[in-house]
PDB file of N, CA and C in Angstrom:
ATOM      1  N   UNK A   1      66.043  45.457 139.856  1.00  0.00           N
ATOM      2  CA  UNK A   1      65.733  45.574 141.251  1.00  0.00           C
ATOM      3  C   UNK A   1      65.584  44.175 141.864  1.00  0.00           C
ATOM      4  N   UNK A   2      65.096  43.245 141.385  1.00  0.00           N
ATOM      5  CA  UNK A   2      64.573  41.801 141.386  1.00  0.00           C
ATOM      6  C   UNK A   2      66.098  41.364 142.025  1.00  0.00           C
ATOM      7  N   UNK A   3      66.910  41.806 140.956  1.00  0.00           N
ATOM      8  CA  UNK A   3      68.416  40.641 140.898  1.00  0.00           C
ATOM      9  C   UNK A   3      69.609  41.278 141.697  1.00  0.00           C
ATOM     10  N   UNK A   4      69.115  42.807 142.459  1.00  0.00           N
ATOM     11  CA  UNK A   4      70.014  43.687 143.396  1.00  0.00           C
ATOM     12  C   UNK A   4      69.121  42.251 144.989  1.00  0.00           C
ATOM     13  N   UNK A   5      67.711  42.573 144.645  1.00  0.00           N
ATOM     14  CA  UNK A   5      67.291  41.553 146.047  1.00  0.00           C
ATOM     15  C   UNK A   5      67.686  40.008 146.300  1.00  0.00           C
ATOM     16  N   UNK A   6      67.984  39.161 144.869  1.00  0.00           N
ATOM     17  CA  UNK A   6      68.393  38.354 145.094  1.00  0.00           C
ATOM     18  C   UNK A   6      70.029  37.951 145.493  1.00  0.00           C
ATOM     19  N   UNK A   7      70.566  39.085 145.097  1.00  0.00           N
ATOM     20  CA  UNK A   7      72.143  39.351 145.207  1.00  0.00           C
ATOM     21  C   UNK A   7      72.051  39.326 147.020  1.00  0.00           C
ATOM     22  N   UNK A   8      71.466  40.327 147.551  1.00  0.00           N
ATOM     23  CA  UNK A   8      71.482  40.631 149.323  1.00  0.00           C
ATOM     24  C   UNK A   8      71.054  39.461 149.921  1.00  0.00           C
ATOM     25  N   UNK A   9      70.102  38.432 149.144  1.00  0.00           N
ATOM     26  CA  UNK A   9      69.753  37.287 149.928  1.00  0.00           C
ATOM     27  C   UNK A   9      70.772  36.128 149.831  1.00  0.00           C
ATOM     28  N   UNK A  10      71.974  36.446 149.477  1.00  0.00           N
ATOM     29  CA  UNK A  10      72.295  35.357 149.297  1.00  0.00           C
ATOM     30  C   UNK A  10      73.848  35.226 150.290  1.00  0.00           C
ATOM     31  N   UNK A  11      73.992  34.134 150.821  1.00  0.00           N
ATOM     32  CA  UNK A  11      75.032  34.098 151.774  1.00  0.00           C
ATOM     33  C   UNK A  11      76.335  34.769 151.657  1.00  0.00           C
ATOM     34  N   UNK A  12      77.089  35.488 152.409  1.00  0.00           N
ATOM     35  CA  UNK A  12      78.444  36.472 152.054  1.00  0.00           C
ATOM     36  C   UNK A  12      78.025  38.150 151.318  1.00  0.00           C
ATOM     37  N   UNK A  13      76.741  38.077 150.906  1.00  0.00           N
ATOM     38  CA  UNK A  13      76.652  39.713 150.355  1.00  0.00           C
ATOM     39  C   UNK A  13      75.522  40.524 151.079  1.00  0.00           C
ATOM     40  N   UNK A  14      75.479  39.725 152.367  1.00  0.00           N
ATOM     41  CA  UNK A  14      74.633  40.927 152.861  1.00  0.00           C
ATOM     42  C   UNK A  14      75.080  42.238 153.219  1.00  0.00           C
ATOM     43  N   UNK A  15      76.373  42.326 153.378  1.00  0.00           N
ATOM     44  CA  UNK A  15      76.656  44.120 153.629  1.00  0.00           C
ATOM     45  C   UNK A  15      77.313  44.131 152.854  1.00  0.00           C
ATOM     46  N   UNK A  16      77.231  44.364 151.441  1.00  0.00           N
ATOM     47  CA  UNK A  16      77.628  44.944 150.059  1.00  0.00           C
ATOM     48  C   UNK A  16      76.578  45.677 149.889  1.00  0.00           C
ATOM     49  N   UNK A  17      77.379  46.841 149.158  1.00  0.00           N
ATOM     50  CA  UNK A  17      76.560  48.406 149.112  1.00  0.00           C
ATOM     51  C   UNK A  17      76.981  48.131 147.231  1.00  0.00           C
ATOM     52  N   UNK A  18      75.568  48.568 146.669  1.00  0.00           N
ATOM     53  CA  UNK A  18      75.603  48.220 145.258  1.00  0.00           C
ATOM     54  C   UNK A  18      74.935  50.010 145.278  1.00  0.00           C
ATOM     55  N   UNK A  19      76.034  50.423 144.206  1.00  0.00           N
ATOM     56  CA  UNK A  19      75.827  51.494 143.843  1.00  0.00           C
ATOM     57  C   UNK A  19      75.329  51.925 142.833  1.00  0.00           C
ATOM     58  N   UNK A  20      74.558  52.836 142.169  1.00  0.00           N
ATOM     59  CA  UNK A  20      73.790  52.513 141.084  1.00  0.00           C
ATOM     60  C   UNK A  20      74.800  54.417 140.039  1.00  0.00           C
ATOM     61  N   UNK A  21      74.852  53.711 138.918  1.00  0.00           N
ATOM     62  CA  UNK A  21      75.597  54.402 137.972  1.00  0.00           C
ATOM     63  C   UNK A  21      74.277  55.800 137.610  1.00  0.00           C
ATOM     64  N   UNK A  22      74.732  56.634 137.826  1.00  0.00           N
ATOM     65  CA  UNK A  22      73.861  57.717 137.147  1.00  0.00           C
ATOM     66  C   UNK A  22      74.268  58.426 136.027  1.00  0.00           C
ATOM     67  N   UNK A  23      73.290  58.640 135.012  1.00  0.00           N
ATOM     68  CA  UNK A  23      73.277  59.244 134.098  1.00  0.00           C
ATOM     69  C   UNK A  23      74.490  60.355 133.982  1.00  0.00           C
ATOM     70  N   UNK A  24      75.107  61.068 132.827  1.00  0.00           N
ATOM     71  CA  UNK A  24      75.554  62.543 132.995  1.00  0.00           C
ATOM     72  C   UNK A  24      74.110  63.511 133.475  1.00  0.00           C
ATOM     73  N   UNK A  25      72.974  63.573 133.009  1.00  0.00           N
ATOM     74  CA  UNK A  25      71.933  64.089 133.071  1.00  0.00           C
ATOM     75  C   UNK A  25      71.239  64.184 134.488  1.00  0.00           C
ATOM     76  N   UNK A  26      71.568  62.863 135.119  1.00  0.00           N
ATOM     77  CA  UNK A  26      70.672  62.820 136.667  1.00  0.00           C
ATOM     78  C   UNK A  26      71.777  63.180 137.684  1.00  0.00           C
ATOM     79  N   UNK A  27      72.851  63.353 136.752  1.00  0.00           N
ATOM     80  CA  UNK A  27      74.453  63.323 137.935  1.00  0.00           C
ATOM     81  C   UNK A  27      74.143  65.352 138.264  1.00  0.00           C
ATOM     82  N   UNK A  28      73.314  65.565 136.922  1.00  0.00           N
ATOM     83  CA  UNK A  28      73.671  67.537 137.179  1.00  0.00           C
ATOM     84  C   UNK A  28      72.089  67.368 137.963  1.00  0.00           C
ATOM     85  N   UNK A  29      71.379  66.769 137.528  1.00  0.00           N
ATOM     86  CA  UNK A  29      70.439  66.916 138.531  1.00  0.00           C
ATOM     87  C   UNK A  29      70.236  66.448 139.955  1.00  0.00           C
ATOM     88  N   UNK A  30      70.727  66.151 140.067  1.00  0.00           N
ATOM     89  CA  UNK A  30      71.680  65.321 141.498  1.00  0.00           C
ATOM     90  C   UNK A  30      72.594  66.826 142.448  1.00  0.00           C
ATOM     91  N   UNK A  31      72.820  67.256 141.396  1.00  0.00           N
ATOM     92  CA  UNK A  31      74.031  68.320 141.845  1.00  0.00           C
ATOM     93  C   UNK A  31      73.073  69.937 141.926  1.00  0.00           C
ATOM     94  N   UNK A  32      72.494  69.999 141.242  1.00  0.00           N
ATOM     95  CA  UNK A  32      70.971  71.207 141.171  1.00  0.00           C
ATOM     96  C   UNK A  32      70.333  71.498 142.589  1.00  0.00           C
ATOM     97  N   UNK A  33      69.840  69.694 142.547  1.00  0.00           N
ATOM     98  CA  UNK A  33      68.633  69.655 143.768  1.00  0.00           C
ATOM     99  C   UNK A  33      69.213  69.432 144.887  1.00  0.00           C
ATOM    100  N   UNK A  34      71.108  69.662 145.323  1.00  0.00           N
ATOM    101  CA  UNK A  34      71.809  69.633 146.335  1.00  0.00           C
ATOM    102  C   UNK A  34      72.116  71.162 146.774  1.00  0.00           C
ATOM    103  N   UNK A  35      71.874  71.821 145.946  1.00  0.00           N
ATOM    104  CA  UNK A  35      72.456  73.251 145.576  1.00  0.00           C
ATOM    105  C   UNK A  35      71.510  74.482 146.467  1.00  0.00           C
ATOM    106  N   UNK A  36      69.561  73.469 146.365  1.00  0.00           N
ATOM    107  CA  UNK A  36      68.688  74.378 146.591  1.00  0.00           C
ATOM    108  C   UNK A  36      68.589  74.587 147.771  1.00  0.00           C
ATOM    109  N   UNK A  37      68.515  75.699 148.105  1.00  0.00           N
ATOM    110  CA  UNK A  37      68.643  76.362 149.846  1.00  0.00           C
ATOM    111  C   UNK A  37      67.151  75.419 150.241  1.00  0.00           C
ATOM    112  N   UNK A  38      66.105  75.330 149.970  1.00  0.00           N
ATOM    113  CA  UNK A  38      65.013  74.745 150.962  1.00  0.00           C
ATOM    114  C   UNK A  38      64.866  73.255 150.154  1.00  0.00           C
ATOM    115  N   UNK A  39      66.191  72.742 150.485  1.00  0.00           N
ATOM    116  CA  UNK A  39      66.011  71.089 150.287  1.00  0.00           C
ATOM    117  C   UNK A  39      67.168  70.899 151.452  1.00  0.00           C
ATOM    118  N   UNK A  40      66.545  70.194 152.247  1.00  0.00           N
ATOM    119  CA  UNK A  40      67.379  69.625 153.559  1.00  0.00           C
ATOM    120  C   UNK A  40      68.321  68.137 153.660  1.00  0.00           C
ATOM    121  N   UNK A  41      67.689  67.521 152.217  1.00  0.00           N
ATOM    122  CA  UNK A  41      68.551  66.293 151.961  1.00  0.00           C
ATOM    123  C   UNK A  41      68.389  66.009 151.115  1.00  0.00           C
ATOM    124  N   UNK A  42      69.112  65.098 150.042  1.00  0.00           N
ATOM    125  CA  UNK A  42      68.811  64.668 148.727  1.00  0.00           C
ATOM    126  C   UNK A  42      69.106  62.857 149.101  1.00  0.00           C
ATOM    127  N   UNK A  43      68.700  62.098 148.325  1.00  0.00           N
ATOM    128  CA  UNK A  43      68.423  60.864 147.967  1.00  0.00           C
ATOM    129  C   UNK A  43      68.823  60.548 146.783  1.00  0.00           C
ATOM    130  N   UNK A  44      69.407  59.830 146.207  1.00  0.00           N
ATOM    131  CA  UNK A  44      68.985  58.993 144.855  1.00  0.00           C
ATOM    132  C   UNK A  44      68.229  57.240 145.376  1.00  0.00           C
ATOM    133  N   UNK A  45      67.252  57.292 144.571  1.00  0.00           N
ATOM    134  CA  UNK A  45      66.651  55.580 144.721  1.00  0.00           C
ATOM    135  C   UNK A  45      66.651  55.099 143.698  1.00  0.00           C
ATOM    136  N   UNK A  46      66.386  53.563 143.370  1.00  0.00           N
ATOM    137  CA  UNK A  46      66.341  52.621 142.448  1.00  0.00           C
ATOM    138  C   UNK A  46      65.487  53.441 141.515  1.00  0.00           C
ATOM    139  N   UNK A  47      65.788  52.633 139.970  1.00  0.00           N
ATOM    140  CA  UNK A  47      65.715  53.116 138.372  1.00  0.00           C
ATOM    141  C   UNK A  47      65.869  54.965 138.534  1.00  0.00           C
ATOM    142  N   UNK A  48      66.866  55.424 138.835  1.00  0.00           N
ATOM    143  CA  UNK A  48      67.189  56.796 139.009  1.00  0.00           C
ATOM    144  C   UNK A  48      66.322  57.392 139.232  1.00  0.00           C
ATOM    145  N   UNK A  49      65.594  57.392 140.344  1.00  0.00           N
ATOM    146  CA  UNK A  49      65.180  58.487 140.666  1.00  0.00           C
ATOM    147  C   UNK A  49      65.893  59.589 142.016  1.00  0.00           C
ATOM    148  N   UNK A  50      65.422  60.480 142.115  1.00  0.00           N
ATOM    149  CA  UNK A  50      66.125  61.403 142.922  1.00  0.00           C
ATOM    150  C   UNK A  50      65.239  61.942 143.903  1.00  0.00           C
ATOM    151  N   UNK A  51      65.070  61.466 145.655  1.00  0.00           N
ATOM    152  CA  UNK A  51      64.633  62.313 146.659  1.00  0.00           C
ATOM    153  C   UNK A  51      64.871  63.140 147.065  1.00  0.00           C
ATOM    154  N   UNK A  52      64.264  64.435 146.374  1.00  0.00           N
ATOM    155  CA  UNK A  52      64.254  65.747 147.553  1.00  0.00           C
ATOM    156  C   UNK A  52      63.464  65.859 148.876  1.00  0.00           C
ATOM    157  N   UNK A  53      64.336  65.730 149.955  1.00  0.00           N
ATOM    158  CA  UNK A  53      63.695  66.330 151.354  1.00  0.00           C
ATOM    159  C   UNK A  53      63.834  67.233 151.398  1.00  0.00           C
ATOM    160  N   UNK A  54      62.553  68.071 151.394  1.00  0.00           N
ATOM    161  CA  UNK A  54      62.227  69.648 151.629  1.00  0.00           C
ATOM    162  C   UNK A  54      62.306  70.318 153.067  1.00  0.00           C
ATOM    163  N   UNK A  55      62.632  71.227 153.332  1.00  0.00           N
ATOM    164  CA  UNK A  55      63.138  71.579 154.994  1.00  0.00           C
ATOM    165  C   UNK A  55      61.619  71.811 155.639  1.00  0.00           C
ATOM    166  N   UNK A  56      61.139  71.662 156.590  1.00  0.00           N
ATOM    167  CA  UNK A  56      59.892  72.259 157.681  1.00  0.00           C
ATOM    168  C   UNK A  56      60.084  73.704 157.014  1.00  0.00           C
ATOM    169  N   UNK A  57      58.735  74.308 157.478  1.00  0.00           N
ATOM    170  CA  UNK A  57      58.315  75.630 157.496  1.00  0.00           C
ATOM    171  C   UNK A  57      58.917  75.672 159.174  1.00  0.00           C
ATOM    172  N   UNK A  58      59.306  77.048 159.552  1.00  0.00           N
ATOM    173  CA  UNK A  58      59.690  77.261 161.143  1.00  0.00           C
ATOM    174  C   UNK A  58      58.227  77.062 161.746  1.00  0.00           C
ATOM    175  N   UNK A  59      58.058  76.285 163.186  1.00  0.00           N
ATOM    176  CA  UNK A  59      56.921  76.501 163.678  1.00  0.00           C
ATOM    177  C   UNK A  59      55.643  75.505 162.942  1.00  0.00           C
ATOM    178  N   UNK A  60      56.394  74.223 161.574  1.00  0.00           N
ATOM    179  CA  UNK A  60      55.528  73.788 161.321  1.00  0.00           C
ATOM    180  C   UNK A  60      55.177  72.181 161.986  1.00  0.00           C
ATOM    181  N   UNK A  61      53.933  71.958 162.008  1.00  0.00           N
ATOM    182  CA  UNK A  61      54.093  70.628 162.504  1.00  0.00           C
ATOM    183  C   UNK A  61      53.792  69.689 161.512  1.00  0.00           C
ATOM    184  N   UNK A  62      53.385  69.893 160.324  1.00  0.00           N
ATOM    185  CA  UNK A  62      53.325  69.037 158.953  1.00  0.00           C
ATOM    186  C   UNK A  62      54.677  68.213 158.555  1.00  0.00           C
ATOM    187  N   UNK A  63      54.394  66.931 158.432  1.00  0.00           N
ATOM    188  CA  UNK A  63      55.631  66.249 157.882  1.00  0.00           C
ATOM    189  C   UNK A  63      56.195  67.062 156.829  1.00  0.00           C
ATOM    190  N   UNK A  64      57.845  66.686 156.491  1.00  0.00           N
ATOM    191  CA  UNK A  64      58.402  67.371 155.497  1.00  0.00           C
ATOM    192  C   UNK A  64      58.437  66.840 154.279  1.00  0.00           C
ATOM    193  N   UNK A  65      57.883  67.427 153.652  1.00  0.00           N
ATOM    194  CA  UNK A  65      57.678  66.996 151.973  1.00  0.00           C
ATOM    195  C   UNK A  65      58.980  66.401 151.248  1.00  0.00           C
ATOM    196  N   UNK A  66      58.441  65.628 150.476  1.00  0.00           N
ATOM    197  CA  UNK A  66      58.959  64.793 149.336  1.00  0.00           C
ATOM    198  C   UNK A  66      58.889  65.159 148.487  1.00  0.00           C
ATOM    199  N   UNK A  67      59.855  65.287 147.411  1.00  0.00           N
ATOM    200  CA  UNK A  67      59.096  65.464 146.120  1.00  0.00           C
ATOM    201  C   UNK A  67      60.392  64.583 145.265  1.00  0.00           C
ATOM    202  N   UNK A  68      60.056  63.996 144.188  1.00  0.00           N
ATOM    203  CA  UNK A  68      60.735  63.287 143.177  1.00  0.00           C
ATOM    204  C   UNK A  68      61.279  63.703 142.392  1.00  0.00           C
ATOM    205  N   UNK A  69      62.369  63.756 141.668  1.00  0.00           N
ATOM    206  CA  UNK A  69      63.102  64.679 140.546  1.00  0.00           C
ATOM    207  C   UNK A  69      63.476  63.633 139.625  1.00  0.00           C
ATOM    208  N   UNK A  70      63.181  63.653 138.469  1.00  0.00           N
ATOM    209  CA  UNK A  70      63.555  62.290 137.205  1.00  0.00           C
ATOM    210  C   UNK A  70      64.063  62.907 136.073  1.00  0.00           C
ATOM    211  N   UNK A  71      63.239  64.276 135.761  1.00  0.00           N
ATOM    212  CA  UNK A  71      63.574  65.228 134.391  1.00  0.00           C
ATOM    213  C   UNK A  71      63.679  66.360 135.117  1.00  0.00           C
ATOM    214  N   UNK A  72      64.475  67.083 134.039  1.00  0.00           N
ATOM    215  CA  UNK A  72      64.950  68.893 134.473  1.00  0.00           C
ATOM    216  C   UNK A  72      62.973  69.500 134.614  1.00  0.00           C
ATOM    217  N   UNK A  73      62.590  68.670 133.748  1.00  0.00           N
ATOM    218  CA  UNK A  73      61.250  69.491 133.939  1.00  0.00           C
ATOM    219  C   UNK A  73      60.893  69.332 135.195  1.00  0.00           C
ATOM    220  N   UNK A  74      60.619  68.079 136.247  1.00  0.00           N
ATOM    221  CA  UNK A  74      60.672  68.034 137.341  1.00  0.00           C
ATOM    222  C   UNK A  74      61.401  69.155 138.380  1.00  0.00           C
ATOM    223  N   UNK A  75      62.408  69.207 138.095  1.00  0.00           N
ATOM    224  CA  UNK A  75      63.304  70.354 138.839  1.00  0.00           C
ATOM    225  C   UNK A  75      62.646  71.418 138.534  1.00  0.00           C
ATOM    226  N   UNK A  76      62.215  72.064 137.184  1.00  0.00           N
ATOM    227  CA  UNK A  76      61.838  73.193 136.828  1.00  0.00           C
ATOM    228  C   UNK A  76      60.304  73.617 137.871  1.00  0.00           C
ATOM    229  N   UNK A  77      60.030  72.138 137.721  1.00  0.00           N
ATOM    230  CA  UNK A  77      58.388  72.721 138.324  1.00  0.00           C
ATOM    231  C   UNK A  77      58.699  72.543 140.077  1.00  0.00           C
ATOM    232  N   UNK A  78      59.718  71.960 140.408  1.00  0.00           N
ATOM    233  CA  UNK A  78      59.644  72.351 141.675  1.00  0.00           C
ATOM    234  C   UNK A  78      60.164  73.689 142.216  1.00  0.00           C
ATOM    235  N   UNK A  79      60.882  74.171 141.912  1.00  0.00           N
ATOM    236  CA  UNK A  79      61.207  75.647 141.871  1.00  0.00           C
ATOM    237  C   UNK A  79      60.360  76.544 141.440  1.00  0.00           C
ATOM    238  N   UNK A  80      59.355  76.254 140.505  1.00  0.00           N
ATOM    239  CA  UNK A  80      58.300  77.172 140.492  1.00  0.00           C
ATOM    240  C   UNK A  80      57.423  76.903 141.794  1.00  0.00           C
ATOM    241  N   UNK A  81      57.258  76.001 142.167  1.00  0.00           N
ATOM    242  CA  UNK A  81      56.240  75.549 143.311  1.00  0.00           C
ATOM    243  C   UNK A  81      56.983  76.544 144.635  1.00  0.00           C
ATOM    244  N   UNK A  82      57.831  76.278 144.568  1.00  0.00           N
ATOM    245  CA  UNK A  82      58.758  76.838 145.995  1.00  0.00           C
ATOM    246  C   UNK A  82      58.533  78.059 146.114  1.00  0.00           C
ATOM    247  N   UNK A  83      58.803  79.136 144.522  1.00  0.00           N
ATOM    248  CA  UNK A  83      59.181  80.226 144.560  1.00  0.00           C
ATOM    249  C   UNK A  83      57.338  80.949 144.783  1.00  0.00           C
ATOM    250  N   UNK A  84      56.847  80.209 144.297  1.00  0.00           N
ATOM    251  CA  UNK A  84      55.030  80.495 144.841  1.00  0.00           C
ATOM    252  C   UNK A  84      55.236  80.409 146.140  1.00  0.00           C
ATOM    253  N   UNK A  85      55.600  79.180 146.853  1.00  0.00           N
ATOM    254  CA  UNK A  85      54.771  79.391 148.435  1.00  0.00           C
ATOM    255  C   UNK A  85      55.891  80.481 149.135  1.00  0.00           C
ATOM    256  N   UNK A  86      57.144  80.719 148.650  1.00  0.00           N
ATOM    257  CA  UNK A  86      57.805  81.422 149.345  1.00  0.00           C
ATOM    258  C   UNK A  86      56.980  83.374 149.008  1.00  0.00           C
ATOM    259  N   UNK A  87      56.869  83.309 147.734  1.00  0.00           N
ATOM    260  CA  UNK A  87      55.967  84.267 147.846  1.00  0.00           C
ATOM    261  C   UNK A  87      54.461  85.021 148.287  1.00  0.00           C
ATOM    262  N   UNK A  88      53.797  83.742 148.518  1.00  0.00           N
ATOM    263  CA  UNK A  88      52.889  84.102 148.959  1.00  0.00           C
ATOM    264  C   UNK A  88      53.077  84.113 150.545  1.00  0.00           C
ATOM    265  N   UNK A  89      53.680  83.141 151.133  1.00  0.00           N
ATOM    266  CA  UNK A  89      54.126  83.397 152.873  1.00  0.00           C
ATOM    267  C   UNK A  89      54.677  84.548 153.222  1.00  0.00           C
ATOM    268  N   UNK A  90      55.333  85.364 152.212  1.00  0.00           N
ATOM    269  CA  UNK A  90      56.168  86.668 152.530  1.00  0.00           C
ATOM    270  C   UNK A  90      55.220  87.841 152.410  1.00  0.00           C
ATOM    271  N   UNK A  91      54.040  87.568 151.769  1.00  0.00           N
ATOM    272  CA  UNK A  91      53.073  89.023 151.492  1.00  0.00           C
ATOM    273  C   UNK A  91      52.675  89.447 150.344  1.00  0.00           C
ATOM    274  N   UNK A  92      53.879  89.119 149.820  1.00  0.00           N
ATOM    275  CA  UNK A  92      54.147  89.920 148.093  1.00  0.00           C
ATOM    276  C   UNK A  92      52.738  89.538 147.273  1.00  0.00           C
ATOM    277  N   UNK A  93      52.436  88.567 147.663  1.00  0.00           N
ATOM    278  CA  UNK A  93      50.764  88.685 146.240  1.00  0.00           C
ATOM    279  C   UNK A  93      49.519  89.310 146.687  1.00  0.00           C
ATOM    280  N   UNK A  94      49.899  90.120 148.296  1.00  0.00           N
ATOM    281  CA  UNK A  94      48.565  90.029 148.797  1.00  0.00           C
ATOM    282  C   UNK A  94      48.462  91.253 148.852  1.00  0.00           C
TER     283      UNK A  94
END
């Protein structure tokens, strides 16, 4: 990260776009967390990680959540998280 900042500071490479190589592993998780109906944008950032932007609730005024994806377990537990609040907003536990 150090030597991507010293690369941009230096005369002739300020608009070079340095792309960062992903895993086979973060490339399907990349492709997963693009897939999910209540993720409104995906990200990849520096040392692979992966931004999920989560969509608003309709009618909400709470910023829209973040959440980080690095391991399938990550993915796993955000889909459990989802499939909770989508169930409990719909009725079904109550």
């Amino acid at each position: 990260m150090k030597k991507r900042r010293e690369l941009k500071d230096k005369p002739g490479y300020k608009n070079v776009f340095l792309n960062d190589d992903l895993t086979p592993m973060l490339s399907k998780l990349l492709y997963e967390c693009k897939q999910m109906s209540t993720v409104d944008r995906v990200n990849t950032t520096r040392d692979g990680r992966i931004q999920c932007h989560m969509k608003k609730a309709s009618g909400s005024t709470e910023p829209a959540k973040v959440d980080i994806v690095e391991t399938p377990d990550d993915l796993f537990d955000l889909v459990l998280v989802l499939t909770a609040l989508i169930t409990q907003s719909s009725g079904w536990l109550t």
